[in-house]
N, C-alpha and C. Protein backbone atom coordinates (compact mmCIF):
# COMPACT_ATOMS: atom_id res chain seq x y z
N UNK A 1 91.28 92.22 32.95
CA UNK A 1 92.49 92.80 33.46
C UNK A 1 93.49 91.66 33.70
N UNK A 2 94.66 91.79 33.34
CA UNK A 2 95.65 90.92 33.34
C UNK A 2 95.92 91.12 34.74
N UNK A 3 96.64 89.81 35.50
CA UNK A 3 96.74 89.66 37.05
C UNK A 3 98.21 88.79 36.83
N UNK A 4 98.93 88.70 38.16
CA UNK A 4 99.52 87.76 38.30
C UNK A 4 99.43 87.05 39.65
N UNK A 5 99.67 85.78 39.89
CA UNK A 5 99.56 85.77 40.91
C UNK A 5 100.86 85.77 42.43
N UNK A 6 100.69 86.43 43.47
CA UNK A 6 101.47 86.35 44.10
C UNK A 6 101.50 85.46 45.03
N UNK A 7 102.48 84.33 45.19
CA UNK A 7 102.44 83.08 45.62
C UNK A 7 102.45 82.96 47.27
N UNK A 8 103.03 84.08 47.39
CA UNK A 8 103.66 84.03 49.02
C UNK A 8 102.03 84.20 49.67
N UNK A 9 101.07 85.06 48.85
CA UNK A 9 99.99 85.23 49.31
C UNK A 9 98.93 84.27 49.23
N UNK A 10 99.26 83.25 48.78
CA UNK A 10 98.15 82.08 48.94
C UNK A 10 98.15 81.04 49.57
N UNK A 11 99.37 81.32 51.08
CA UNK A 11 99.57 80.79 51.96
C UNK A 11 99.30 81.71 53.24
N UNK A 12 99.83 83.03 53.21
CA UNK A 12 99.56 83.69 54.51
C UNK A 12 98.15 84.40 53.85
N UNK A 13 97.85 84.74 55.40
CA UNK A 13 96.58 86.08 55.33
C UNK A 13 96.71 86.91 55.18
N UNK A 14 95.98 88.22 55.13
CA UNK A 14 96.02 89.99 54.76
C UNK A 14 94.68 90.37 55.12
N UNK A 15 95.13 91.60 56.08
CA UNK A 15 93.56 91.83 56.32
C UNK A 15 92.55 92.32 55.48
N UNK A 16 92.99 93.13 54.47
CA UNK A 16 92.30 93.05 52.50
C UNK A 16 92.43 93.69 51.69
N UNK A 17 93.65 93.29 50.95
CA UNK A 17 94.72 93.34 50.38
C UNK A 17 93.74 92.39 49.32
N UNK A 18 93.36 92.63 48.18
CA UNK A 18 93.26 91.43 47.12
C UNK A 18 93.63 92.01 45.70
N UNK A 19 93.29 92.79 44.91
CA UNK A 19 94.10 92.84 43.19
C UNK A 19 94.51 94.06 43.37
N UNK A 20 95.83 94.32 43.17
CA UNK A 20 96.83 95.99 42.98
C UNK A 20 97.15 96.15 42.13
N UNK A 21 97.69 97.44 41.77
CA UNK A 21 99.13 97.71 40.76
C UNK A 21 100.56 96.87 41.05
N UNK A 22 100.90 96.46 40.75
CA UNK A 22 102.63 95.94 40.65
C UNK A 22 103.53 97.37 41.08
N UNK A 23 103.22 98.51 40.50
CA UNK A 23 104.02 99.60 40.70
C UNK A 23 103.39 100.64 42.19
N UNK A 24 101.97 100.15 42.66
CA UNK A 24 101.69 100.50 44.01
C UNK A 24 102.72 100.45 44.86
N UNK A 25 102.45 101.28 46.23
CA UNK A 25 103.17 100.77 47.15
C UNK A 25 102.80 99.72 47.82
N UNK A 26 101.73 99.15 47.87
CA UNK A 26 101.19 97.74 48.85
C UNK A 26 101.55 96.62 47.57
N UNK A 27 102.24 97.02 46.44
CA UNK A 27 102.70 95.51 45.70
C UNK A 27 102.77 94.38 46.19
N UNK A 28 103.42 94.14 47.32
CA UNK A 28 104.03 92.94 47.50
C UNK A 28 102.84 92.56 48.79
N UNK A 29 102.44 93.30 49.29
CA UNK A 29 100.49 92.25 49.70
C UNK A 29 99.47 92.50 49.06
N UNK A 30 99.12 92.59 47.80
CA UNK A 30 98.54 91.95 47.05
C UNK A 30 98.19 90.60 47.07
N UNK A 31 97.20 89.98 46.40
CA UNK A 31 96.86 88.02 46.26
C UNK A 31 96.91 88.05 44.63
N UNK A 32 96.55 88.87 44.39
CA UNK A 32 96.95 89.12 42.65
C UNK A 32 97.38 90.74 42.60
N UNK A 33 98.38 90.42 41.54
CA UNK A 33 99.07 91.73 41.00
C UNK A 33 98.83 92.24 39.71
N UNK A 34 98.71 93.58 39.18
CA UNK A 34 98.26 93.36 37.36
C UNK A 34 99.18 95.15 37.15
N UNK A 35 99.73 95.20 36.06
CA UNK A 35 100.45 96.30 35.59
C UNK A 35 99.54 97.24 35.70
N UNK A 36 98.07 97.19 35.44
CA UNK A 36 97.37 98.12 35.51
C UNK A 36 97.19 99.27 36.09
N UNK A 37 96.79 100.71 36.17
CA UNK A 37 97.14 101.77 37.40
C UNK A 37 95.59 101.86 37.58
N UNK A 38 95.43 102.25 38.83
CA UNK A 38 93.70 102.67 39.67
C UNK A 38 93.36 103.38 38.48
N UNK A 39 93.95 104.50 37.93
CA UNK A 39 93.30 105.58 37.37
C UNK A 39 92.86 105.03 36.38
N UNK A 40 93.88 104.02 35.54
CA UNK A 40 93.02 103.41 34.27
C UNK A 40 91.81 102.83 34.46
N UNK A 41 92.30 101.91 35.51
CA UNK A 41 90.90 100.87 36.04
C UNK A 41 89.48 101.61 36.51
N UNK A 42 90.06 103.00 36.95
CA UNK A 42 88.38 103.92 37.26
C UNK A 42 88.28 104.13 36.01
N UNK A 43 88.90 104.36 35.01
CA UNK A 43 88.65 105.34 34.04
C UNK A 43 87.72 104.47 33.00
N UNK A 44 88.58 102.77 32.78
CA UNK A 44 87.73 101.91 32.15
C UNK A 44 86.44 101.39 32.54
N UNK A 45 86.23 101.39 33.45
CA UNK A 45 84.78 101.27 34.74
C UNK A 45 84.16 102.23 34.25
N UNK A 46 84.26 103.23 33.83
CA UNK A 46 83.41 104.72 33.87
C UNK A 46 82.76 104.16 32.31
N UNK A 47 83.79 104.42 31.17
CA UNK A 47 83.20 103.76 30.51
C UNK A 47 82.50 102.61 29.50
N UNK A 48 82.70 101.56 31.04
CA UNK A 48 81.72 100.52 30.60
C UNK A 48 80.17 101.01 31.19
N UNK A 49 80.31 101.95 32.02
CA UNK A 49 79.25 102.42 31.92
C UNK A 49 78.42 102.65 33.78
N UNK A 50 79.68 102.27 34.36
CA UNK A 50 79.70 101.97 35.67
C UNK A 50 79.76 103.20 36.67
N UNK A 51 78.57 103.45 37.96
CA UNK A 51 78.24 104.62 38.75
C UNK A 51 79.44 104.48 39.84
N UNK A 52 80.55 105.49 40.26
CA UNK A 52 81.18 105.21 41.28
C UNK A 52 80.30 105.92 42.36
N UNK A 53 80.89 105.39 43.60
CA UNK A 53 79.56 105.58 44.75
C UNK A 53 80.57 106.53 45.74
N UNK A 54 82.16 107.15 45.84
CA UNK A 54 82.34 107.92 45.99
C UNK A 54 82.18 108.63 47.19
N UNK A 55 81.63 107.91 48.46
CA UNK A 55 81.11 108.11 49.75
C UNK A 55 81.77 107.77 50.54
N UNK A 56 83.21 107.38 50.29
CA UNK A 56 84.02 106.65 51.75
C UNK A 56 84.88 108.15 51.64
N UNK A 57 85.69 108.13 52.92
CA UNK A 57 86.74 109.46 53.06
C UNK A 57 87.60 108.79 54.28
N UNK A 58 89.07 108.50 54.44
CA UNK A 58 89.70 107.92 55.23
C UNK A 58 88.95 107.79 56.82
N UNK A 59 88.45 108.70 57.49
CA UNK A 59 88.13 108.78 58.57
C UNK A 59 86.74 108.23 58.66
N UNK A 60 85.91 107.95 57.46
CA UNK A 60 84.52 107.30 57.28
C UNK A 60 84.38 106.17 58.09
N UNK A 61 84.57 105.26 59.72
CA UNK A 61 84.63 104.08 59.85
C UNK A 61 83.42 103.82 59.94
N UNK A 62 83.04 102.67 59.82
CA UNK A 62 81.73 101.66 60.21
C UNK A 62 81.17 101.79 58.94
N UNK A 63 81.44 102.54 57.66
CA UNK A 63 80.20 103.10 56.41
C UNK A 63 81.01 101.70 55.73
N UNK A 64 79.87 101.54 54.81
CA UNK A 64 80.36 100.83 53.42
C UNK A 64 80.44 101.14 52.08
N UNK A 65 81.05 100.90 51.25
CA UNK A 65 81.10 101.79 49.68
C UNK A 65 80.08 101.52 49.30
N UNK A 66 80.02 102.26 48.81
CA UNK A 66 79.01 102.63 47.46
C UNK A 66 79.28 102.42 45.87
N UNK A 67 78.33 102.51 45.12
CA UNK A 67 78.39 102.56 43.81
C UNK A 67 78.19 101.04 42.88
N UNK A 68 78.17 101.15 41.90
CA UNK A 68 77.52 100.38 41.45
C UNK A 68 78.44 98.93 41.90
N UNK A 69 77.39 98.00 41.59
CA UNK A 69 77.52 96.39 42.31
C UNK A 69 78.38 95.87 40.71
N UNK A 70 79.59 95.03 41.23
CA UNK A 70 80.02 94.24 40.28
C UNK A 70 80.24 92.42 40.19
N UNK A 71 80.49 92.41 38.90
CA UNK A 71 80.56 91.15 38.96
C UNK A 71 81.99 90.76 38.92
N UNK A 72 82.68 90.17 39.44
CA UNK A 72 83.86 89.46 39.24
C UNK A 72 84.33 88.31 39.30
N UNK A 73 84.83 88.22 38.40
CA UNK A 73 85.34 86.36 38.01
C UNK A 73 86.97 86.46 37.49
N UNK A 74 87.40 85.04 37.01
CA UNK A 74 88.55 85.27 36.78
C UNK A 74 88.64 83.78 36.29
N UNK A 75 89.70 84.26 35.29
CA UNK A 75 90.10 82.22 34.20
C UNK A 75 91.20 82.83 34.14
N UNK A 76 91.91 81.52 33.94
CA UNK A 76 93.74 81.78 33.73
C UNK A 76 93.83 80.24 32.35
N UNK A 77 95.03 79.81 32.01
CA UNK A 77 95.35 78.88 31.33
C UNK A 77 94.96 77.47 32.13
N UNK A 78 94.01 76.85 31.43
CA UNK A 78 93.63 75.58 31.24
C UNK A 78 92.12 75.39 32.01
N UNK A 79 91.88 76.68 32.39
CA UNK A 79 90.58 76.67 33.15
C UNK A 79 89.28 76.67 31.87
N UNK A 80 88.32 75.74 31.83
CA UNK A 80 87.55 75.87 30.82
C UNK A 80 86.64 76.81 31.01
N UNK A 81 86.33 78.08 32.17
CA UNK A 81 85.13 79.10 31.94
C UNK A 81 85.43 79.45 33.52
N UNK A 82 85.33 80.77 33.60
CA UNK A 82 85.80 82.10 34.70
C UNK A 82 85.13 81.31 35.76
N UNK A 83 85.52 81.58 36.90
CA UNK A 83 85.33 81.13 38.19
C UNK A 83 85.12 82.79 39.27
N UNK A 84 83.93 82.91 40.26
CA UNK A 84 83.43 83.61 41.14
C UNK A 84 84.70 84.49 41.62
N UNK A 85 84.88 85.25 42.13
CA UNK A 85 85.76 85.64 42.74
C UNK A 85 85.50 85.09 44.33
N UNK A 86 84.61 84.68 44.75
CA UNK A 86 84.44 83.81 45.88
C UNK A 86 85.17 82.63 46.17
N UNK A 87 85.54 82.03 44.50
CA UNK A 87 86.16 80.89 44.69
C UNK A 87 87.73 80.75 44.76
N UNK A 88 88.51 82.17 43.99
CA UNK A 88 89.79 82.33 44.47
C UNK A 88 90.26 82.95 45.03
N UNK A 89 89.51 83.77 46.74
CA UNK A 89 89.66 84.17 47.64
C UNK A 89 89.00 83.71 48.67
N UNK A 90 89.84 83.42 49.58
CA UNK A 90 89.13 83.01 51.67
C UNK A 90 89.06 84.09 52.01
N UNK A 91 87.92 83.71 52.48
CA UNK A 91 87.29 84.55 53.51
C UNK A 91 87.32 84.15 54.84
N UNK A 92 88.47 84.30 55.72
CA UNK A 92 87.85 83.50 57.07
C UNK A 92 86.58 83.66 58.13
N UNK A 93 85.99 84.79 57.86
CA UNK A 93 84.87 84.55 58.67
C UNK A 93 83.31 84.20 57.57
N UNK A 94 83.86 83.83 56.40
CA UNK A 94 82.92 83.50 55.75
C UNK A 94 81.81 84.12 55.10
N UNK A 95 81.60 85.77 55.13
CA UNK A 95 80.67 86.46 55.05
C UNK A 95 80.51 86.80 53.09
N UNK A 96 81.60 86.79 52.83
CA UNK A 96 81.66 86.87 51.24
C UNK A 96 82.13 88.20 50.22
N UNK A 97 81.49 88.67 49.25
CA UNK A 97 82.46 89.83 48.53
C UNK A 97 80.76 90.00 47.60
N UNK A 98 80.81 91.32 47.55
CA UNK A 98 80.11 91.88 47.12
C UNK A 98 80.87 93.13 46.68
N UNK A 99 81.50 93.07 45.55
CA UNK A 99 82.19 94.18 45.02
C UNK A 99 81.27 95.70 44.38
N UNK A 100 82.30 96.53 45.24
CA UNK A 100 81.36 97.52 44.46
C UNK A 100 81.84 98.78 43.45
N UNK A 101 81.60 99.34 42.95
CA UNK A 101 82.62 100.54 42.28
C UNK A 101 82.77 102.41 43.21
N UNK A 102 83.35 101.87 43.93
CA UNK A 102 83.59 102.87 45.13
C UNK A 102 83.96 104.06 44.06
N UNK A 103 85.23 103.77 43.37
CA UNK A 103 85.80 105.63 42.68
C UNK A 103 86.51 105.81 43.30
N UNK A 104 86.45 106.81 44.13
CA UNK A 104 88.02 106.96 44.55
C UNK A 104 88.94 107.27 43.61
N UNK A 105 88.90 107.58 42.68
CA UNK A 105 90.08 108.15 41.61
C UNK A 105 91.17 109.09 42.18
N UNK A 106 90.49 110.30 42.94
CA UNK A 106 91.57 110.91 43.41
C UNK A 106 92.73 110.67 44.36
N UNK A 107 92.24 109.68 45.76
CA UNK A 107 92.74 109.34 46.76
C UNK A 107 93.30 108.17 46.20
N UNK A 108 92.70 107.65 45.28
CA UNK A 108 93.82 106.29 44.46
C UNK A 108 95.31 106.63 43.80
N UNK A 109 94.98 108.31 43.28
CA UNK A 109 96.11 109.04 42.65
C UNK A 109 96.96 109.66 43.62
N UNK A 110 96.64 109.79 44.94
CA UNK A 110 96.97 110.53 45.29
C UNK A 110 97.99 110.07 46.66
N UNK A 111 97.30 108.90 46.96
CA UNK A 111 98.15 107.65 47.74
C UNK A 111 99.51 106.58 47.57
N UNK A 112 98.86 106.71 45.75
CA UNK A 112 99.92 105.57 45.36
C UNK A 112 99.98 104.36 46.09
N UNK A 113 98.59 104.05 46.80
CA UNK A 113 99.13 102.24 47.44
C UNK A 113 98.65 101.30 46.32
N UNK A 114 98.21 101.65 44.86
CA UNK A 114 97.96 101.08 44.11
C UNK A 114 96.55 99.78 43.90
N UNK A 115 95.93 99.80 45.04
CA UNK A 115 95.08 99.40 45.27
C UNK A 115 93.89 99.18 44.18
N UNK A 116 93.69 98.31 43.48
CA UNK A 116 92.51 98.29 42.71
C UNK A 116 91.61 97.54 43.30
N UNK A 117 91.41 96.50 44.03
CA UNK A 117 90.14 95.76 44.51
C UNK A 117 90.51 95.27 46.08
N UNK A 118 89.78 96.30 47.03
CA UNK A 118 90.35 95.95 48.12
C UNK A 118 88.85 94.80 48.87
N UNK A 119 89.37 93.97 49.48
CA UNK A 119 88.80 92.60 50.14
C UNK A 119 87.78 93.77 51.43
N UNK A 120 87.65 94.69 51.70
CA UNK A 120 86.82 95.24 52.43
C UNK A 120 86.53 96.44 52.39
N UNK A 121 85.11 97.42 52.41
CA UNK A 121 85.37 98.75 51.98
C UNK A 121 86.15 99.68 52.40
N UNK A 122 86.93 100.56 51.23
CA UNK A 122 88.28 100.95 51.46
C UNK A 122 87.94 102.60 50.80
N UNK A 123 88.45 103.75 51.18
CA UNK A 123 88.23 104.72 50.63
C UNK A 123 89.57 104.99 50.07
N UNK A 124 90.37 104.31 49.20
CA UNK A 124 91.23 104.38 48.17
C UNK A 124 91.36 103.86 47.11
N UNK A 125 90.55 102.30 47.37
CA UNK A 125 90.54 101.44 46.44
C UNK A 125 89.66 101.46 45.33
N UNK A 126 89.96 101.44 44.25
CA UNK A 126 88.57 101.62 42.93
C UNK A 126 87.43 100.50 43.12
N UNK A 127 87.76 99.60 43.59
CA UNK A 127 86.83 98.84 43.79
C UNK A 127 87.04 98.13 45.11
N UNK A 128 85.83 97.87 45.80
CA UNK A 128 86.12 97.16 46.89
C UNK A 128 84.80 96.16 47.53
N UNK A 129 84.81 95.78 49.05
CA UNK A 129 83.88 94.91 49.16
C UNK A 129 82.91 95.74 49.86
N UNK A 130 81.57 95.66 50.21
CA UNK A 130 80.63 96.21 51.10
C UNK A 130 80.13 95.15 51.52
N UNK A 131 80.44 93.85 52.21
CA UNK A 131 80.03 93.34 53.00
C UNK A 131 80.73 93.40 53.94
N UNK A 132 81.86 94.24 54.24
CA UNK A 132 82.67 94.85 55.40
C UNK A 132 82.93 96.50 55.26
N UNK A 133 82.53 96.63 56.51
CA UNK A 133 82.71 98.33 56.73
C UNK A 133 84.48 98.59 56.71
N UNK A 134 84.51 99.62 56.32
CA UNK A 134 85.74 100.46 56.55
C UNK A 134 86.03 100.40 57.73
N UNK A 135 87.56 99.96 58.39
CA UNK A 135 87.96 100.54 60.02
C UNK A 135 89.22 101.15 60.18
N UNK A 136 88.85 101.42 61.38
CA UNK A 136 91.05 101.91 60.86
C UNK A 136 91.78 101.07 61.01
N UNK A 137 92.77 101.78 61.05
CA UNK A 137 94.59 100.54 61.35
C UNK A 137 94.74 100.22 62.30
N UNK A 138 93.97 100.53 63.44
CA UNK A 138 94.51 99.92 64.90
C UNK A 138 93.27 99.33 64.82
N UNK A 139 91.98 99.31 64.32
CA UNK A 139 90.93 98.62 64.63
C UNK A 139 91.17 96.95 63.79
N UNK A 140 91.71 97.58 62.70
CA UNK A 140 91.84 95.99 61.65
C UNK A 140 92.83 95.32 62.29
N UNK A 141 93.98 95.97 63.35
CA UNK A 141 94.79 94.90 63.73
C UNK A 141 94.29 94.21 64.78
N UNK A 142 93.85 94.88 66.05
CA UNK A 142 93.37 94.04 66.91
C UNK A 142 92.26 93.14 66.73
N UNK A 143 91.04 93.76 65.71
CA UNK A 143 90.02 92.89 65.79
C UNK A 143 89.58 92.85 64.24
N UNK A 144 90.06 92.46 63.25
CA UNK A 144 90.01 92.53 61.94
C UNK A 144 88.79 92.01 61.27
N UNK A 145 88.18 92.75 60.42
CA UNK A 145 86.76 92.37 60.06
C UNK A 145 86.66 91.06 59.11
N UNK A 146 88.31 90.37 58.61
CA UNK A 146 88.47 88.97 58.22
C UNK A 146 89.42 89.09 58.06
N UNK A 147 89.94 87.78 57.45
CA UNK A 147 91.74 87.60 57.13
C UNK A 147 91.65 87.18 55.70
N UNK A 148 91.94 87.43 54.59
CA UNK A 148 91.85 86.95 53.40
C UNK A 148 93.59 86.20 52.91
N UNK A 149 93.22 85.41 51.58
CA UNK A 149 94.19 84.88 51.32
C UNK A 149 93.99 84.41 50.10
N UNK A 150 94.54 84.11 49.24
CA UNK A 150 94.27 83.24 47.81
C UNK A 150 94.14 81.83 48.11
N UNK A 151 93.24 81.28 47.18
CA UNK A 151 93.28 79.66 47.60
C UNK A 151 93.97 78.71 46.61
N UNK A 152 94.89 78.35 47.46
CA UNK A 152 96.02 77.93 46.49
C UNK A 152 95.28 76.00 45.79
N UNK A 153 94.31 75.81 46.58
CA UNK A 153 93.84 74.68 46.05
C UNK A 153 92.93 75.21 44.09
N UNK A 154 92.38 76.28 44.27
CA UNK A 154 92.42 76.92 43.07
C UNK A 154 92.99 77.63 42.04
N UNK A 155 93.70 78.51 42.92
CA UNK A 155 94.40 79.40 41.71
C UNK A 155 95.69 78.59 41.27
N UNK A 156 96.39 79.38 40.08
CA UNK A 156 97.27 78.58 39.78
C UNK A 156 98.25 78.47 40.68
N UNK A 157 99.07 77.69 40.68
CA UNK A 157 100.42 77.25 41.80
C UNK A 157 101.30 77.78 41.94
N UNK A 158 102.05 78.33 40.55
CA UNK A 158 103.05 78.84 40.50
C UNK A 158 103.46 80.35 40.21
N UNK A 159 104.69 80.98 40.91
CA UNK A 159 104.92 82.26 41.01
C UNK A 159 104.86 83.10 39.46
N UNK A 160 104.00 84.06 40.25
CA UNK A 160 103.17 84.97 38.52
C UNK A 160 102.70 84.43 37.12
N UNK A 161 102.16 83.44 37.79
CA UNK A 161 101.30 82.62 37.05
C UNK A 161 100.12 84.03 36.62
N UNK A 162 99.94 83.54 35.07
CA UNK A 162 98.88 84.64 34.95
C UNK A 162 96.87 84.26 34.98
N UNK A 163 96.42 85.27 35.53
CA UNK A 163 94.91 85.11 35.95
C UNK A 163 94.41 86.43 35.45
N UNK A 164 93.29 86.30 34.31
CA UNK A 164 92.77 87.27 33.62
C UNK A 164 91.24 87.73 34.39
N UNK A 165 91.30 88.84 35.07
CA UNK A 165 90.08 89.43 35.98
C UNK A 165 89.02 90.08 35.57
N UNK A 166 87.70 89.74 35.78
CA UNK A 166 86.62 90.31 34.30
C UNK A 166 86.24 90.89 35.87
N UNK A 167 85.45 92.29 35.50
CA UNK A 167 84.52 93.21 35.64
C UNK A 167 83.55 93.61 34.88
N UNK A 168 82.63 93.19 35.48
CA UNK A 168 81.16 93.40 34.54
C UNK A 168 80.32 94.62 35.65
N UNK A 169 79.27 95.33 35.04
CA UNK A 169 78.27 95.97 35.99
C UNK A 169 77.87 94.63 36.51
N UNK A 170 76.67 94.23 37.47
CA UNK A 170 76.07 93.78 37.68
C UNK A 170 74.82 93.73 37.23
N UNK A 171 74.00 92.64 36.61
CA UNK A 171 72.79 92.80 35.74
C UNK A 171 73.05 93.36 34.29
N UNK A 172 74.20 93.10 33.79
CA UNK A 172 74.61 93.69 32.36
C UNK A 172 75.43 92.42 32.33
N UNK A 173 74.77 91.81 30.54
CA UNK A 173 75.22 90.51 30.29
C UNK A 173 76.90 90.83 29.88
């Protein structure tokens, strides 16, 4: 998936906000941006062959997504071979990303925050993390389950610089 990167975001935090649509409404907190829409991105997930897990519902707090486990990496120009998605996102409390294929197709269509890979489990996002539960909006502000950010010592430097985002199942070469 083609990405760009958004610069302003690899200096401040977001509580997890990480790859969107450009034409979403959360565009502009994004850490990467890609023309892409949720619906395509579920739709291409489906068939590479990928289980959405389909178990979050806005009011779901404390649960984590479901569905199948992915792999994600990412290379841009001059990088010789894809790099973790661990390595071009902070995590401030350090716990990590375990992406999963949540689904969500409808509430992705139906929201428009454009959300394709949210940094914690999200019941909108097509893909997201399950090493953080879902909370609400007053819970993520006061006591936020991390702060994410792009790492500008990795990704590229400059504004919409492009970064190409692989999704694999997990355990599928």
């Amino acid at each position: 998936m083609y990405t760009e990167v958004i610069l302003k975001n690899l200096a401040q935090t977001n509580p997890h906000w990480g790859i969107g649509c450009s034409t979403g409404d959360y565009a502009d907190k994004f850490i990467l941006s890609s023309p892409a829409k949720p619906t395509d991105f579920h739709d291409a997930l489906v068939r590479m062959g990928a289980k959405a897990g389909n178990n979050l519902s806005l009011d779901s707090y404390g649960q984590v997504v479901a569905g199948d486990e992915l792999v994600v990496a990412a290379q841009w120009p001059g990088l010789q071979k894809p790099v973790d998605i661990k390595d071009i996102f902070y995590d401030a409390t350090g716990k990590g990303f375990r992406i999963r294929f949540g689904g969500n197709r409808t509430a992705a269509a139906e929201r428009k925050a454009g959300c394709l890979t949210c940094l914690e489990s999200c019941p909108i996002a097509i893909t997201s993390n399950d090493v953080y539960p879902h909370v609400s909006t007053a819970t993520r502000y006061f006591t936020p389950n991390s702060l994410f950010r792009g790492k500008p010592e990795v990704l590229p430097n400059a504004q919409s610089a492009p970064v190409v985002v692989f999704y694999r199942p997990a355990g599928k070469a």
